[in-house]
PDB file of N, CA and C in Angstrom:
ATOM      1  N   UNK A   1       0.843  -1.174   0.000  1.00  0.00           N
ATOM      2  CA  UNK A   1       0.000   0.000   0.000  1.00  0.00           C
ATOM      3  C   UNK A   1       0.890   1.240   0.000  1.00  0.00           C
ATOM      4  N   UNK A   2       0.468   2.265  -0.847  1.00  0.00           N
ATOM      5  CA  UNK A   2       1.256   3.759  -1.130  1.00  0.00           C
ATOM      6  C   UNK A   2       1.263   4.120   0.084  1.00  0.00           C
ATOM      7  N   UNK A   3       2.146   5.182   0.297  1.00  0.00           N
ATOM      8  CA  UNK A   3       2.045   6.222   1.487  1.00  0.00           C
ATOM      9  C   UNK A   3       1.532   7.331   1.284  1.00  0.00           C
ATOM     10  N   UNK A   4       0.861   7.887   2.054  1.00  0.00           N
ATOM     11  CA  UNK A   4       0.321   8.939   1.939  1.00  0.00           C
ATOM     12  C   UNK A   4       1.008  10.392   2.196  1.00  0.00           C
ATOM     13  N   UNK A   5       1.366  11.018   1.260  1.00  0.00           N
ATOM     14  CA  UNK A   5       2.432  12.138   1.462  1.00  0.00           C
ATOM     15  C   UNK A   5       2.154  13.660   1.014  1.00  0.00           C
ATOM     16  N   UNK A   6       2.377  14.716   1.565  1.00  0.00           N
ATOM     17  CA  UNK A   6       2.213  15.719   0.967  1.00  0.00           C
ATOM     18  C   UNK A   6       2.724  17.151   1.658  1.00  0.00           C
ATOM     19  N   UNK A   7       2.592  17.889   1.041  1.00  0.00           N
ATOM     20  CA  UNK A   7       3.195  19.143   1.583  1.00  0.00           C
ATOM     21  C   UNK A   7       1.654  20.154   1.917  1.00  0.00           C
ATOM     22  N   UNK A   8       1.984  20.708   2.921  1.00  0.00           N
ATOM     23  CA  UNK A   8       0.926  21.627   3.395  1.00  0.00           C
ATOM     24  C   UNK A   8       1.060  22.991   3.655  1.00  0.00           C
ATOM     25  N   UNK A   9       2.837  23.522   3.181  1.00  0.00           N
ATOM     26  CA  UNK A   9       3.827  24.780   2.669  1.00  0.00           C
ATOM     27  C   UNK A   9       4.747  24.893   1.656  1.00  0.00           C
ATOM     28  N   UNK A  10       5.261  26.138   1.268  1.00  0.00           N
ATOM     29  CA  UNK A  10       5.768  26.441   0.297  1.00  0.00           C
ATOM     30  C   UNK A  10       6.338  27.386   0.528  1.00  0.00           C
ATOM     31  N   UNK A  11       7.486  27.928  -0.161  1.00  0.00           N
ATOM     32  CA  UNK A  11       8.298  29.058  -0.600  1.00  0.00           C
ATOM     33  C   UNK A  11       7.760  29.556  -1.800  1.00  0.00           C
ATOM     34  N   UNK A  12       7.097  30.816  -1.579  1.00  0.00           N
ATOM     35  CA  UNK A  12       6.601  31.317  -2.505  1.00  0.00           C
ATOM     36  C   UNK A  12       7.736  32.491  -2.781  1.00  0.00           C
ATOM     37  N   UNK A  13       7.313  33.658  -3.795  1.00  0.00           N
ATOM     38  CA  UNK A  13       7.677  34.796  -4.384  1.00  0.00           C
ATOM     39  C   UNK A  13       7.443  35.464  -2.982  1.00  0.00           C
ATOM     40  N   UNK A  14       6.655  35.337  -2.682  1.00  0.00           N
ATOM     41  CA  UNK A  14       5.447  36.403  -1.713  1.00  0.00           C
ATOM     42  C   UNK A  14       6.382  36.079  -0.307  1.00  0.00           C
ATOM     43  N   UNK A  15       6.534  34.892   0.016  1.00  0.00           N
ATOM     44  CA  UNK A  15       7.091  34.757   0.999  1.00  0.00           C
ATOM     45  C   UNK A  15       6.764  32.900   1.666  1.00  0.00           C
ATOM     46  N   UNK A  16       6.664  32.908   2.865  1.00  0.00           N
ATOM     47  CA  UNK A  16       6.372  31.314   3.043  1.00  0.00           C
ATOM     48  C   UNK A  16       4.487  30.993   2.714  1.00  0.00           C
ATOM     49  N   UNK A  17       4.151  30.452   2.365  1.00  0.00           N
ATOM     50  CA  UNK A  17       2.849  29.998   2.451  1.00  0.00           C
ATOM     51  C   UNK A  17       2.136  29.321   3.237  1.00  0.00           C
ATOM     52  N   UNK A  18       1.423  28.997   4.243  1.00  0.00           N
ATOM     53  CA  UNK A  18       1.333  27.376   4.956  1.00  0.00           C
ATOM     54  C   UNK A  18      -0.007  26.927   4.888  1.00  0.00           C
ATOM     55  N   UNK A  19      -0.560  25.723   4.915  1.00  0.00           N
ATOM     56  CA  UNK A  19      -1.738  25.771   5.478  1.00  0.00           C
ATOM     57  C   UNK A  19      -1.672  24.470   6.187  1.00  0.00           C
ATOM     58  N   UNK A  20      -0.956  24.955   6.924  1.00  0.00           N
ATOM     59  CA  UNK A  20      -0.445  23.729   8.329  1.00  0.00           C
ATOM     60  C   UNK A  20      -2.403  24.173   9.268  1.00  0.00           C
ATOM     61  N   UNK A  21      -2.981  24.981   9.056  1.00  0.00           N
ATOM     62  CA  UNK A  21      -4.085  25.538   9.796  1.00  0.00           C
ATOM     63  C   UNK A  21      -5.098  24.234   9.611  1.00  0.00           C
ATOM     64  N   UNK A  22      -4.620  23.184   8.047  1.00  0.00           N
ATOM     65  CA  UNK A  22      -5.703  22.723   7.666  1.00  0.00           C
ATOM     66  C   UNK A  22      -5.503  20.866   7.945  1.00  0.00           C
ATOM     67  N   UNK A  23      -4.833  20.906   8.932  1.00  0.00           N
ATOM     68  CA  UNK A  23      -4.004  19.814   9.275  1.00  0.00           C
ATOM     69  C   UNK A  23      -5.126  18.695   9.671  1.00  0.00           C
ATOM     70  N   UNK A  24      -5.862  19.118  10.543  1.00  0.00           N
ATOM     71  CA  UNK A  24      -6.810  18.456  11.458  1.00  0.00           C
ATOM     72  C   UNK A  24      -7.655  19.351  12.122  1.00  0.00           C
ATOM     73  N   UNK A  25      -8.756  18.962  11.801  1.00  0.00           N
ATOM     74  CA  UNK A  25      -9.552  20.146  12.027  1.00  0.00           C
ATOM     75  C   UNK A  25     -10.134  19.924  13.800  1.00  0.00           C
ATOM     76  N   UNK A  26      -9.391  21.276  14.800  1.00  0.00           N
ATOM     77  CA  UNK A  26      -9.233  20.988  16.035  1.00  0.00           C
ATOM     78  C   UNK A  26     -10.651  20.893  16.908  1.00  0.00           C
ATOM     79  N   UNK A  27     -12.120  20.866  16.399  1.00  0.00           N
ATOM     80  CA  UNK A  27     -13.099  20.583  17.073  1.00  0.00           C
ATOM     81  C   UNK A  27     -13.694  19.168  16.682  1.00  0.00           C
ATOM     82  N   UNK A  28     -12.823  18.818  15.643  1.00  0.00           N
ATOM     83  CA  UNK A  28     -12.579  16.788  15.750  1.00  0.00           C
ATOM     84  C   UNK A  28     -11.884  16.357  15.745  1.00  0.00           C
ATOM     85  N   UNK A  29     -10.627  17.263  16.430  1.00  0.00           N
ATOM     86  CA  UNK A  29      -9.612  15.674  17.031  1.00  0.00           C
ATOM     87  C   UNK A  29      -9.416  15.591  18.422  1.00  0.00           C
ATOM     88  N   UNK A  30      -9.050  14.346  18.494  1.00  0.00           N
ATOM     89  CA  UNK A  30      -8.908  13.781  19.664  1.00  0.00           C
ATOM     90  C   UNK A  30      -7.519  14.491  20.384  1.00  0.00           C
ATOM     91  N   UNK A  31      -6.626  14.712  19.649  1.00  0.00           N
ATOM     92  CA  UNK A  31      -5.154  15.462  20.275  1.00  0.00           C
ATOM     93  C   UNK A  31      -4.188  15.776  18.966  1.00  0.00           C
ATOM     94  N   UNK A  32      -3.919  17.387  19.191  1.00  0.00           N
ATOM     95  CA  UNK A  32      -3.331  18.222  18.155  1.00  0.00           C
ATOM     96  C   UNK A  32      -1.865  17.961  19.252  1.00  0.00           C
ATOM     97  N   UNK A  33      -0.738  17.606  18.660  1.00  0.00           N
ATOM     98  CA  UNK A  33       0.249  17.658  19.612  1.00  0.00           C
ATOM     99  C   UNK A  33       1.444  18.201  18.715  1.00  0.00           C
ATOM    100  N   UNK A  34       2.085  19.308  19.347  1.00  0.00           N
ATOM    101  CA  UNK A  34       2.644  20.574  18.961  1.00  0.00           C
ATOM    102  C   UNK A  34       4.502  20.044  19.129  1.00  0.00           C
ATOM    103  N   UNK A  35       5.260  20.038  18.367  1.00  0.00           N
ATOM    104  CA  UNK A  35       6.645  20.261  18.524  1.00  0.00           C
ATOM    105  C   UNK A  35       7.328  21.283  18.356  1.00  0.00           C
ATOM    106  N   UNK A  36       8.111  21.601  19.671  1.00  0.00           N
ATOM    107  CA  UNK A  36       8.736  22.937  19.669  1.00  0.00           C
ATOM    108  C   UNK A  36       9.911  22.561  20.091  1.00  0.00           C
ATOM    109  N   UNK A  37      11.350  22.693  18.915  1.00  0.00           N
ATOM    110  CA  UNK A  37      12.583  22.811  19.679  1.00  0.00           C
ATOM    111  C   UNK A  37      13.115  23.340  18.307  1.00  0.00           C
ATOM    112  N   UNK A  38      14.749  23.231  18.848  1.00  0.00           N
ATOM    113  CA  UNK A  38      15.584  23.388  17.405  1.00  0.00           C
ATOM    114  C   UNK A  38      15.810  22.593  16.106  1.00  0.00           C
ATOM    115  N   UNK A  39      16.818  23.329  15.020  1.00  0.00           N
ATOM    116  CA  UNK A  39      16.810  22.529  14.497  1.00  0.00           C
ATOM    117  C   UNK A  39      17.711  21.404  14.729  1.00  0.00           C
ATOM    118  N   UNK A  40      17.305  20.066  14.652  1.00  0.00           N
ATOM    119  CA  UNK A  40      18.220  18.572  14.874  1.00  0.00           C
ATOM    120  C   UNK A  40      18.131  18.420  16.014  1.00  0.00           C
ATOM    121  N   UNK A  41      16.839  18.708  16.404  1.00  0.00           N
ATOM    122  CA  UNK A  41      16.653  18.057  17.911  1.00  0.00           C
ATOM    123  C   UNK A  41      15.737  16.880  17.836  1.00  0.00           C
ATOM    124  N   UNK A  42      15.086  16.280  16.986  1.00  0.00           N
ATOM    125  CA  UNK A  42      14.369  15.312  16.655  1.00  0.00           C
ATOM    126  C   UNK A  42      13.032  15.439  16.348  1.00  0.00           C
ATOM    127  N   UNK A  43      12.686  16.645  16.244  1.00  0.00           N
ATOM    128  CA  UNK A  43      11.169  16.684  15.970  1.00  0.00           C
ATOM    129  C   UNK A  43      10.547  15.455  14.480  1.00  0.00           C
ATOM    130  N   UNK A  44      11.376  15.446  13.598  1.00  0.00           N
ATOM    131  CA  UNK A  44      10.804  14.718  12.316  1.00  0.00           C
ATOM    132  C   UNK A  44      11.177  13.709  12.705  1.00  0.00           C
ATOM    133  N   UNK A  45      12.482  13.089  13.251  1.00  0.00           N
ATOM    134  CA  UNK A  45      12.917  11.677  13.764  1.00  0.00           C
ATOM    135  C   UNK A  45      11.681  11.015  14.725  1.00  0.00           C
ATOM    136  N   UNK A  46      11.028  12.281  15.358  1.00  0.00           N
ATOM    137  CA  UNK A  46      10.332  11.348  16.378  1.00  0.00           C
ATOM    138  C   UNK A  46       8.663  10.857  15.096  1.00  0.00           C
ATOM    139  N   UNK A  47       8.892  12.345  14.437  1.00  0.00           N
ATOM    140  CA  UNK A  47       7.837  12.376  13.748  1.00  0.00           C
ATOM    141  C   UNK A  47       7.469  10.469  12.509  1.00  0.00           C
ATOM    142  N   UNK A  48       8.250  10.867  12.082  1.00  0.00           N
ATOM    143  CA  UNK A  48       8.543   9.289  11.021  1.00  0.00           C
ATOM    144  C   UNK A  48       8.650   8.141  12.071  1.00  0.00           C
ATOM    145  N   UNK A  49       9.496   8.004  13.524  1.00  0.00           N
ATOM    146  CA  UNK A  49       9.325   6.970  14.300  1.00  0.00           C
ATOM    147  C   UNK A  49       7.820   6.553  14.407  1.00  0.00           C
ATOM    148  N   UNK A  50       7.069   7.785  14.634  1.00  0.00           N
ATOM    149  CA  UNK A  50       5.575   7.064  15.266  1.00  0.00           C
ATOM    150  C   UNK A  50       4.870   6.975  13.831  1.00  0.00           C
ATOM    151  N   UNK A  51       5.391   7.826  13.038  1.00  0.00           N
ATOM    152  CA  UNK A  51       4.315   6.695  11.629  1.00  0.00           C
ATOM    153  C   UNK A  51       4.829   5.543  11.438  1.00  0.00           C
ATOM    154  N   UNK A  52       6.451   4.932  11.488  1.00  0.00           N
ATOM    155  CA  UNK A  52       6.224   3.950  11.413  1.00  0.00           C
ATOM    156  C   UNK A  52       5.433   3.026  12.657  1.00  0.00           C
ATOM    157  N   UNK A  53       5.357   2.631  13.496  1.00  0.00           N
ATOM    158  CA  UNK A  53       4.961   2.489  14.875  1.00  0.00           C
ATOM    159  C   UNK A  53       3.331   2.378  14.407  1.00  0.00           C
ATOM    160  N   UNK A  54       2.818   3.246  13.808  1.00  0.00           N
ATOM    161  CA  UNK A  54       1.111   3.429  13.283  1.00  0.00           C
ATOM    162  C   UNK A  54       0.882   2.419  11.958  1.00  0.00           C
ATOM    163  N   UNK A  55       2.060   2.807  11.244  1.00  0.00           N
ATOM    164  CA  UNK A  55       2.093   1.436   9.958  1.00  0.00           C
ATOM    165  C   UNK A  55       2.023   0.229  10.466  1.00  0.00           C
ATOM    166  N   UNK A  56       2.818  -0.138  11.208  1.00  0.00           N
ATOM    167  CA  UNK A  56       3.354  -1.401  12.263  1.00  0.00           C
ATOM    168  C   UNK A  56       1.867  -1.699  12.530  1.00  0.00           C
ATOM    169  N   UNK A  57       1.044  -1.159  13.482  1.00  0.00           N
ATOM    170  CA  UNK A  57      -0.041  -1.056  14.093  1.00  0.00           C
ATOM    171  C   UNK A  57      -1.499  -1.483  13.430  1.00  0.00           C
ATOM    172  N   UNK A  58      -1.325  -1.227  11.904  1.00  0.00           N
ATOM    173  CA  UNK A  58      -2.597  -1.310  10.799  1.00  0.00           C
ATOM    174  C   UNK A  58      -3.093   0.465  10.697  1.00  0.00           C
ATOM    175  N   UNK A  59      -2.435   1.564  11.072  1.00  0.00           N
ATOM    176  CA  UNK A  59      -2.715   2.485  10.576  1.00  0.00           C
ATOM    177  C   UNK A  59      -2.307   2.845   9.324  1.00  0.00           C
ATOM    178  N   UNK A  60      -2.977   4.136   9.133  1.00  0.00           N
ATOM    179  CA  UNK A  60      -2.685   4.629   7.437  1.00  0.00           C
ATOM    180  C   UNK A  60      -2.214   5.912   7.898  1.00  0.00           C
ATOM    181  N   UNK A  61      -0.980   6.368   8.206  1.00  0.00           N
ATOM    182  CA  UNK A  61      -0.843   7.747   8.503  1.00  0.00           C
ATOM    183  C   UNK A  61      -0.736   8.201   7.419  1.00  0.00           C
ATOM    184  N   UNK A  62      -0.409  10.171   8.002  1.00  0.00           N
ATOM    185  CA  UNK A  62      -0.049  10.560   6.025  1.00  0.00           C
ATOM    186  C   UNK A  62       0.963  11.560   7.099  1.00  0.00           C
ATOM    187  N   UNK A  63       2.188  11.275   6.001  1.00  0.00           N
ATOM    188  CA  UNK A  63       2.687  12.134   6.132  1.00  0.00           C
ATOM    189  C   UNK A  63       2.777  13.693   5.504  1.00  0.00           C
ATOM    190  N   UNK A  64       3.232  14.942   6.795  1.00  0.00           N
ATOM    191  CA  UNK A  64       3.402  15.948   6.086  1.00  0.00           C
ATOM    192  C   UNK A  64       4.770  16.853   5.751  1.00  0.00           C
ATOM    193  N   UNK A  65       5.648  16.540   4.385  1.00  0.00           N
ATOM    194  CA  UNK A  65       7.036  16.987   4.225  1.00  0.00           C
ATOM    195  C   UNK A  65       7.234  18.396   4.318  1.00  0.00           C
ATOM    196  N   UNK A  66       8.216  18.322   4.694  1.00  0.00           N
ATOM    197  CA  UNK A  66       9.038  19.944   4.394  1.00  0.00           C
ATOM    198  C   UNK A  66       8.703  20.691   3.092  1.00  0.00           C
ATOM    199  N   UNK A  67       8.710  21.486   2.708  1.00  0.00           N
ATOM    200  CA  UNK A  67       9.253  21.861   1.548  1.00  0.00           C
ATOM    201  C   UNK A  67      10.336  22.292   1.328  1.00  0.00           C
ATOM    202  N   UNK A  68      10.960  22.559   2.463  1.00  0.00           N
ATOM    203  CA  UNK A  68      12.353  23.352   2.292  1.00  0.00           C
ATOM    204  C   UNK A  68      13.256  22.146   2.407  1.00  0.00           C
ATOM    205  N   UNK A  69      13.111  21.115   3.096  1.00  0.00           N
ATOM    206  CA  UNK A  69      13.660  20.049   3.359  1.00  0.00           C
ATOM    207  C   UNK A  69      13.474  18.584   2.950  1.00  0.00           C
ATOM    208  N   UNK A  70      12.539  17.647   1.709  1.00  0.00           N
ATOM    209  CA  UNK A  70      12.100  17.058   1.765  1.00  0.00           C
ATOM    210  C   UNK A  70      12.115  15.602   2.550  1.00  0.00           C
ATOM    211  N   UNK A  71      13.016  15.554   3.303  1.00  0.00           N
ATOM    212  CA  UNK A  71      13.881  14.356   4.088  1.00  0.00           C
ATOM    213  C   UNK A  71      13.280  14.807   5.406  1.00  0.00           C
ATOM    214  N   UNK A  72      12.664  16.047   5.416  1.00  0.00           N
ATOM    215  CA  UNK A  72      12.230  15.939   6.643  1.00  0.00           C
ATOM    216  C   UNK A  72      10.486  16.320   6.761  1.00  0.00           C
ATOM    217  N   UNK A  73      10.068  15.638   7.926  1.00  0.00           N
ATOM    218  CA  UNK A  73       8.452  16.058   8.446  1.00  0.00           C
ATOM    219  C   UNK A  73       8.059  17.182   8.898  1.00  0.00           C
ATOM    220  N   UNK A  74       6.956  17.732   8.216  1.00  0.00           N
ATOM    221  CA  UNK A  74       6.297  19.221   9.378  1.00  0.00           C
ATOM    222  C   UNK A  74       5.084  18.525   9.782  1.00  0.00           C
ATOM    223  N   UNK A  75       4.488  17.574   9.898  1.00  0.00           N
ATOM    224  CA  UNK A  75       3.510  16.749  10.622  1.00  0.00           C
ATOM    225  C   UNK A  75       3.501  14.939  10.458  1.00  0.00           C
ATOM    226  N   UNK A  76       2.538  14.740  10.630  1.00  0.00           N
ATOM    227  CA  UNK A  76       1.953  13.493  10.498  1.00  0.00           C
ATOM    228  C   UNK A  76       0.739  13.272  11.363  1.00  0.00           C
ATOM    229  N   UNK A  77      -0.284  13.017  10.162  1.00  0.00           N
ATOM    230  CA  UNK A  77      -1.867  12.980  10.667  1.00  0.00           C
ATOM    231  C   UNK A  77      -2.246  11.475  10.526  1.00  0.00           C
ATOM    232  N   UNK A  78      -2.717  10.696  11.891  1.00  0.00           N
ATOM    233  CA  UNK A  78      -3.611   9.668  11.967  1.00  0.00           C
ATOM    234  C   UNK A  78      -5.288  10.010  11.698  1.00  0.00           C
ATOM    235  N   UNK A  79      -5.622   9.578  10.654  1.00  0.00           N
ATOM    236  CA  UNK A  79      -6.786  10.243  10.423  1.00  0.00           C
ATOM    237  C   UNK A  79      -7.757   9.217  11.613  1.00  0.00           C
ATOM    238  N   UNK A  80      -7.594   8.018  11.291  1.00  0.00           N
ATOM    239  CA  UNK A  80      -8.460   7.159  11.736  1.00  0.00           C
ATOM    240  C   UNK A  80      -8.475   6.757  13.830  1.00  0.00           C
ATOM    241  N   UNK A  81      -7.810   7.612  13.637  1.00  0.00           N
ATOM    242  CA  UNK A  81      -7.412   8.185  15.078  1.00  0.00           C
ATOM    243  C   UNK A  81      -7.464   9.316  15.844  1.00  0.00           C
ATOM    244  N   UNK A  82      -7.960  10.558  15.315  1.00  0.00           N
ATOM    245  CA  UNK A  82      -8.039  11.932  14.889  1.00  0.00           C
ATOM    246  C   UNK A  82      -7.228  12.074  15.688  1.00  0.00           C
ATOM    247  N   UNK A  83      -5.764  12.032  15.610  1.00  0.00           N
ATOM    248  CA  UNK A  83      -4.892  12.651  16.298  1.00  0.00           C
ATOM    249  C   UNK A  83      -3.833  13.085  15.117  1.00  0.00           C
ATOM    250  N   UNK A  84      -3.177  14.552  15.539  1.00  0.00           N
ATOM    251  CA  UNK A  84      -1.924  14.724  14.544  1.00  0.00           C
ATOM    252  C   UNK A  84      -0.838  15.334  15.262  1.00  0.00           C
ATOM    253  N   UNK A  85       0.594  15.274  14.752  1.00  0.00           N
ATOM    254  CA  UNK A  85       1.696  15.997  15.297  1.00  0.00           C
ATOM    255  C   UNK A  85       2.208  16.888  14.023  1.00  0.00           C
ATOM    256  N   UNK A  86       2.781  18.132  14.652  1.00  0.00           N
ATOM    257  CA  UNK A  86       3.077  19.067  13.989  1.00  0.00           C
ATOM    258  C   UNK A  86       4.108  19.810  14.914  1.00  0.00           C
ATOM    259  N   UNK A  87       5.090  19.779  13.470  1.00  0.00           N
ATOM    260  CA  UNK A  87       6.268  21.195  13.891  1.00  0.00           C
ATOM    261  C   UNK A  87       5.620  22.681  14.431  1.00  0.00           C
ATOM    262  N   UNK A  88       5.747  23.193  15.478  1.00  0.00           N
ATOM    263  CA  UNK A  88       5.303  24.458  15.785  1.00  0.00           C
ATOM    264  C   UNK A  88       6.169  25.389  15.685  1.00  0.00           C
ATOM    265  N   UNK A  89       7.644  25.315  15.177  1.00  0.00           N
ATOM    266  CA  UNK A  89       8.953  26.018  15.640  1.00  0.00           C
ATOM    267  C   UNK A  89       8.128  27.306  14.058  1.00  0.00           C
ATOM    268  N   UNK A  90       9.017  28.060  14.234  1.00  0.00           N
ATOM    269  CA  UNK A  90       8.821  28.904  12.292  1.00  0.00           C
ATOM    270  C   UNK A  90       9.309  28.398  11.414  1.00  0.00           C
ATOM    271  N   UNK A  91       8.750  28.438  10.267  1.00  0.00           N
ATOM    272  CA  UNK A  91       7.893  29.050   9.749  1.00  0.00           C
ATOM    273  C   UNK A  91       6.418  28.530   9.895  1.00  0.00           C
ATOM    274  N   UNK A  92       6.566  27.326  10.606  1.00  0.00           N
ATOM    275  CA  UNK A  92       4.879  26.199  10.506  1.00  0.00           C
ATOM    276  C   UNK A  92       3.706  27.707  11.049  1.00  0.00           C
ATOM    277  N   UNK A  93       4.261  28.022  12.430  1.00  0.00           N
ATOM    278  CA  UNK A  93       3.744  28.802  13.283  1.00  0.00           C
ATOM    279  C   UNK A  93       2.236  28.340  14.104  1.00  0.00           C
ATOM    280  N   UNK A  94       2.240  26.962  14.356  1.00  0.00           N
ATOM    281  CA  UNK A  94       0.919  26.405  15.067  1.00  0.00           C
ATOM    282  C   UNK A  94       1.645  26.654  16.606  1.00  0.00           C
ATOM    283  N   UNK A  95       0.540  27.609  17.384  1.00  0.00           N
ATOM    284  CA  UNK A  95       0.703  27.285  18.550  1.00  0.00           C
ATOM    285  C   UNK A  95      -0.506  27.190  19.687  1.00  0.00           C
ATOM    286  N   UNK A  96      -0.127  26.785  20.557  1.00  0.00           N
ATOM    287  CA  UNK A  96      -1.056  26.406  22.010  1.00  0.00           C
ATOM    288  C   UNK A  96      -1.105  27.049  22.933  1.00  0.00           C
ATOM    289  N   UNK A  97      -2.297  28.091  22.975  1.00  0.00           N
ATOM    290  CA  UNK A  97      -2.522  29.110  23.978  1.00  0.00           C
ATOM    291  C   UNK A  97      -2.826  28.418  25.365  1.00  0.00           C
ATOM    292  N   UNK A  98      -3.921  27.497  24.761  1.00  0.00           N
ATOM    293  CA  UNK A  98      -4.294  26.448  26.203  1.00  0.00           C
ATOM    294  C   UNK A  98      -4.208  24.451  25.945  1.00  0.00           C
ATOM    295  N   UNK A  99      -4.289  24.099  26.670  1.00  0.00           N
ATOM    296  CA  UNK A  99      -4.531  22.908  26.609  1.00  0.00           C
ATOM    297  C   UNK A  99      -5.360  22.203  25.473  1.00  0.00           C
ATOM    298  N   UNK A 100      -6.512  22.901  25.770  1.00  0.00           N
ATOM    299  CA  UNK A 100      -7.783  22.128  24.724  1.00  0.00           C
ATOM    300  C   UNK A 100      -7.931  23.055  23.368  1.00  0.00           C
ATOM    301  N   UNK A 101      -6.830  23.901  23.066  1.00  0.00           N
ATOM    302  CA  UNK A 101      -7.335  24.809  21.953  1.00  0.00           C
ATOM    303  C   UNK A 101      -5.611  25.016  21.247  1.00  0.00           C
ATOM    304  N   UNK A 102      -5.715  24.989  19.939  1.00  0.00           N
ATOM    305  CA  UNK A 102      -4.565  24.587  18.922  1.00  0.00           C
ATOM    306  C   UNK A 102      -4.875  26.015  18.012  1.00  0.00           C
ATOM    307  N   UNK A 103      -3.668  26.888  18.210  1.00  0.00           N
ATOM    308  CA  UNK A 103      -4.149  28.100  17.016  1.00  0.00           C
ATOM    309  C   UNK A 103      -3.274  27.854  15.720  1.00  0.00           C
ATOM    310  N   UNK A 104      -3.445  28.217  14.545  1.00  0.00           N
ATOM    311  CA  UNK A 104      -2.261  28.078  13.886  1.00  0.00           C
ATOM    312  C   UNK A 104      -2.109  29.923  13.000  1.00  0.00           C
ATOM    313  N   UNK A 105      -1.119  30.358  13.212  1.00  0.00           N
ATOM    314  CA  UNK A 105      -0.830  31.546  12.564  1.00  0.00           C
ATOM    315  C   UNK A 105      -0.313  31.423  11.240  1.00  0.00           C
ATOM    316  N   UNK A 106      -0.961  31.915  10.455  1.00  0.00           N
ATOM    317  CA  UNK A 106      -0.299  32.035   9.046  1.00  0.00           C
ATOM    318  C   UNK A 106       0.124  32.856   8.271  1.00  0.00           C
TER     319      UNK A 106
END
């Protein structure tokens, strides 16, 4: 079975593009979970660990690539799980004011 892959930003003319906003829509999922560190601290390592881990499992994740990087992840959405993880560092710009509420700036 294919993987499910895609980009949800860009380097435009204009500047970055994102619509990391459209990831998972946060009044049906179960848990939006936010990564915030540097770069090569493992955010995509952990990211690709748990899709595989979900493949392993009988899930269908999808992954979401860089554009600036394609070797690396700015998410990964379990649909059938409504849970997703996402880079929050910049340019993604998703962040968590509170617990139960996921903003994403674009």
């Amino acid at each position: 079975m294919a993987k499910i892959a895609y980009f949800l930003g860009a380097n435009t003319p204009g500047g970055f593009y994102s619509l990391m906003d459209k990831l998972l829509d946060p009044a049906k999922a179960r848990a939006i979970y936010i990564l915030k560190g540097g770069p090569g601290c493992g955010k995509s390592t952990l990211m690709k660990r748990l899709g595989a881990l979900a493949e392993e499992a009988g899930h269908r994740p999808e992954y979401i690539y860089c554009s600036g990087d394609p070797d690396s992840l700015d998410g990964l959405i379990l649909p059938d799980l409504a849970v997703a993880v996402a880079d929050g560092t910049a340019p993604h710009g998703a962040v968590s004011n509170r617990h139960d509420q996921i903003y994403f700036k674009v």
